[in-house]
Protein backbone atom coordinates (compact mmCIF):
# COMPACT_ATOMS: atom_id res chain seq x y z
CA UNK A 1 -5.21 -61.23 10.16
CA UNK A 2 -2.12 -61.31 8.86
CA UNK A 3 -0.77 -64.63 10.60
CA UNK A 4 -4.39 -65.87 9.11
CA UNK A 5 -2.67 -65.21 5.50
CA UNK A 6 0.59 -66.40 6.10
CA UNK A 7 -0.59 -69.78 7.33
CA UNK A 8 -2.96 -69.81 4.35
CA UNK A 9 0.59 -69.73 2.28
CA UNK A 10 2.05 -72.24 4.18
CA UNK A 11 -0.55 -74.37 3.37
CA UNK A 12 -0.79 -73.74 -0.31
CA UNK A 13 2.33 -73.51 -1.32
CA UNK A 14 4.64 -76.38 -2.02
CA UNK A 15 6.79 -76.99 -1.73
CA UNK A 16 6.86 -76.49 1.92
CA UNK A 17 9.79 -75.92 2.49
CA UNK A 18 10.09 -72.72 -0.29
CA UNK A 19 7.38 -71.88 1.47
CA UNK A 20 8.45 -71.31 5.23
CA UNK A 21 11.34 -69.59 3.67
CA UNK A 22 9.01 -66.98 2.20
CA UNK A 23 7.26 -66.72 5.15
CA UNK A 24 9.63 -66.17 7.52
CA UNK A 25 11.10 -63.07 5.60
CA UNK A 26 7.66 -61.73 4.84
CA UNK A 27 6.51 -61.72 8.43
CA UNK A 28 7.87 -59.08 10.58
CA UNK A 29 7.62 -56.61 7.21
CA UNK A 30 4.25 -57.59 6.74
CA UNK A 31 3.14 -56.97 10.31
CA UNK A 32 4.87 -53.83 10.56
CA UNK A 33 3.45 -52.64 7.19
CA UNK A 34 -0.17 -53.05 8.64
CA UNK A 35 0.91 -51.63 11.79
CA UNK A 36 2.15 -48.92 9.71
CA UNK A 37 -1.05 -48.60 7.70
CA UNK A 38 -3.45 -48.52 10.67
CA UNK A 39 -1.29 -45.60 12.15
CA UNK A 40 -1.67 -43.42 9.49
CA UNK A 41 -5.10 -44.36 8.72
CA UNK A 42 -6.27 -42.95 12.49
CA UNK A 43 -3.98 -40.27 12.12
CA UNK A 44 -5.82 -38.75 9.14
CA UNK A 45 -9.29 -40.26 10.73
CA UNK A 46 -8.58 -37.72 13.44
């Protein structure tokens, strides 16, 4: 879902090439926030 969202920037954003800068910084943190989240979501769940 997140790649969905980051494309979605890409794609919006101009111009482009501000915008694969953004991306590319945002990625791995973004991932590993939601990665983050989930884990202490079913932690709690449990």
């Amino acid at each position: 879902m997140e790649s969905i969202h980051l494309l979605l920037a890409l794609a919006i954003l101009k111009p482009y090439s501000q915008a694969l800068i953004v991306v590319e910084e945002l990625t791995v943190l973004v991932i590993v926030a939601n990665a983050m989240g989930v884990f202490i979501f079913s932690f709690f769940k449990s």
